[in-house]
Protein backbone atom coordinates (compact mmCIF):
# COMPACT_ATOMS: atom_id res chain seq x y z
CA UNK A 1 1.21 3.49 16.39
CA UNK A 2 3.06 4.46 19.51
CA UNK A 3 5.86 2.23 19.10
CA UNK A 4 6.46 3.74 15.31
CA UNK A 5 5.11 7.57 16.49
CA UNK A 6 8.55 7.08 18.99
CA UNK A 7 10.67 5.93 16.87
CA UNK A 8 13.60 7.70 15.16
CA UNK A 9 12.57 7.23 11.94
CA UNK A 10 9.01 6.23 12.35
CA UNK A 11 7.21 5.40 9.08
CA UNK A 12 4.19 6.56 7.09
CA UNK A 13 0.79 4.60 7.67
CA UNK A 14 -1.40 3.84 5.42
CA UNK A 15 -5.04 2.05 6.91
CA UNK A 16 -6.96 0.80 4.13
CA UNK A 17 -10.35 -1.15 3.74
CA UNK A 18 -11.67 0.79 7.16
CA UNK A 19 -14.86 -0.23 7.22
CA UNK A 20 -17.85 1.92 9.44
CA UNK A 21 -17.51 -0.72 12.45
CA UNK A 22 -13.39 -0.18 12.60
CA UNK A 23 -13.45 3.56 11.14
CA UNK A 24 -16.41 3.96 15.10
CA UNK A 25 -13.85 1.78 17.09
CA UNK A 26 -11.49 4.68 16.01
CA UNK A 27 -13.41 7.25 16.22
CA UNK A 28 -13.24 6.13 20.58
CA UNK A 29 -9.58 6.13 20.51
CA UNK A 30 -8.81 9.43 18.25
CA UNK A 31 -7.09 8.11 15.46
CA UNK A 32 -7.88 11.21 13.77
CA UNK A 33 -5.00 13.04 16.19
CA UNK A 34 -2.59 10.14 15.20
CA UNK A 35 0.57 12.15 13.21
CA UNK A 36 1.68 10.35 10.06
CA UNK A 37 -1.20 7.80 9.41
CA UNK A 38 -4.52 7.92 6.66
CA UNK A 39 -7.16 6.10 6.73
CA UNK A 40 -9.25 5.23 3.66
CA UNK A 41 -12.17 3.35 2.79
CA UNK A 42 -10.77 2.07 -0.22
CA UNK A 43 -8.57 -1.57 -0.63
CA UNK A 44 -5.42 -1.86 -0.60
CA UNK A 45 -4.60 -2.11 -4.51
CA UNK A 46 -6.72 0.97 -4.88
CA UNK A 47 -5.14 2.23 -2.22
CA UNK A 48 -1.45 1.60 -4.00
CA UNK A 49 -2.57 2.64 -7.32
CA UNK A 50 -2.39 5.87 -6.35
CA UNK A 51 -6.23 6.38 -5.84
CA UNK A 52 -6.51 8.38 -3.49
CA UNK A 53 -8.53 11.66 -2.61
CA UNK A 54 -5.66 13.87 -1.34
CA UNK A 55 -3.36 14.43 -4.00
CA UNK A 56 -0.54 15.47 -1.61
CA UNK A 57 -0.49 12.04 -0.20
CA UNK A 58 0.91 10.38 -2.95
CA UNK A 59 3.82 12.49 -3.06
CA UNK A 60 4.95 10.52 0.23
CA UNK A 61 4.42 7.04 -1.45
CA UNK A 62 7.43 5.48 -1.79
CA UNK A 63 5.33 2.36 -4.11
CA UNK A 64 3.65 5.50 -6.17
CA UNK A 65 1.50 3.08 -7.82
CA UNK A 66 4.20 0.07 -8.99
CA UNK A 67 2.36 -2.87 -7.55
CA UNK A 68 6.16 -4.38 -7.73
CA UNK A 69 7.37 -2.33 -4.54
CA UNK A 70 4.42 -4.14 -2.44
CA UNK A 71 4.76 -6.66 0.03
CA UNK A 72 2.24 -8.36 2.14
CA UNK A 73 3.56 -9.98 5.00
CA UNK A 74 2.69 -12.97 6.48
CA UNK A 75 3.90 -15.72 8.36
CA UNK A 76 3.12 -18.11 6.32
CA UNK A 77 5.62 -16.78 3.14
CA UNK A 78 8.56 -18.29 2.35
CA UNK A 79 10.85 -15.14 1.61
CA UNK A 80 12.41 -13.80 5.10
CA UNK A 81 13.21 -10.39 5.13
CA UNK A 82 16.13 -9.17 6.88
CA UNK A 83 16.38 -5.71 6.42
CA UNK A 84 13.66 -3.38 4.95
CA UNK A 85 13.61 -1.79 1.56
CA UNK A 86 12.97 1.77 2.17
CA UNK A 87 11.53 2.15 -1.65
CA UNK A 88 8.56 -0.58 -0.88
CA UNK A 89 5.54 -0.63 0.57
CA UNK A 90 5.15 -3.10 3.43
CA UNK A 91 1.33 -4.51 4.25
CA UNK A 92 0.59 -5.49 7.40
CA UNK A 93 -2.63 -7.71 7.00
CA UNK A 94 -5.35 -7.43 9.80
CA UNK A 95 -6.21 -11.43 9.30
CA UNK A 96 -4.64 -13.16 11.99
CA UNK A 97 -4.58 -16.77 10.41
CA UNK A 98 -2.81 -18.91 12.52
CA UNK A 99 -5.31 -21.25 13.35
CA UNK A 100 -9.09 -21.28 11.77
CA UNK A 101 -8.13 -19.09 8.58
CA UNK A 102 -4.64 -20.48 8.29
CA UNK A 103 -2.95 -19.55 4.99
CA UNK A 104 -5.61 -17.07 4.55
CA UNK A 105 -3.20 -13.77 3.96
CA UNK A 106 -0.88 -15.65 2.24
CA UNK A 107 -3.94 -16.63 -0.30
CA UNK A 108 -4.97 -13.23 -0.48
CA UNK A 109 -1.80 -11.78 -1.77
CA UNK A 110 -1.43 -14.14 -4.10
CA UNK A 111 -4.65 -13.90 -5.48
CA UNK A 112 -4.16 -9.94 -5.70
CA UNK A 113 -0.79 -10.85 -6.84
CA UNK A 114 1.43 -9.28 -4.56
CA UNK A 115 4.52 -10.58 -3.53
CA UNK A 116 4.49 -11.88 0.32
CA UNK A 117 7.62 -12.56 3.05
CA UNK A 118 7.91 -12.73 6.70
């Protein structure tokens, strides 16, 4: 958050599939001061089909529903991305799978079927 809150031109950010336990750990460090970032309950297709409570936040969607402009990234895609498209929506999964779950994000998106590159 700091890194992107600094930045020139930070982007949006979207945190979906909080849960109670990770919505508390927030709750300690104030996320709910944090400029530019939502947090919802829902997942993250729900999220990107544009079903949302606030209205006004899907005006700032670049994906606006088009499960086309998503990409998951993981380190386990094939696809390298070299620059970023500024009209798609870029998940950041919060599986780290390199060892026990390995392949585990990259499963995921493909099972939600949503294109994935690292």
């Amino acid at each position: 958050y700091s890194c992107n809150r600094h930045n020139s031109n930070p982007c949006r950010l979207f945190l979906s599939g909080v849960g109670p336990l990770i919505r508390q750990k927030l709750e300690k460090i104030h996320y709910d001061n944090w400029v530019g970032v939502s947090t919802h309950f829902k997942d993250i297709l729900e999220v990107a089909d544009g079903n949302l409570d606030d209205d006004n936040e899907l005006k700032v969607m670049s994906w606006q529903g088009d499960k086309t402009r998503l990409v998951y990234l993981t380190s386990d895609a094939e696809e390298v991305i070299e620059d970023l498209d500024p009209n798609c929506c870029y998940i950041i999964g919060g599986i780290v799978d390199r060892n026990s779950l390995k392949g585990a994000t990259l499963a995921k998106a493909k099972r939600l079927g949503i294109r994935t590159a690292r």
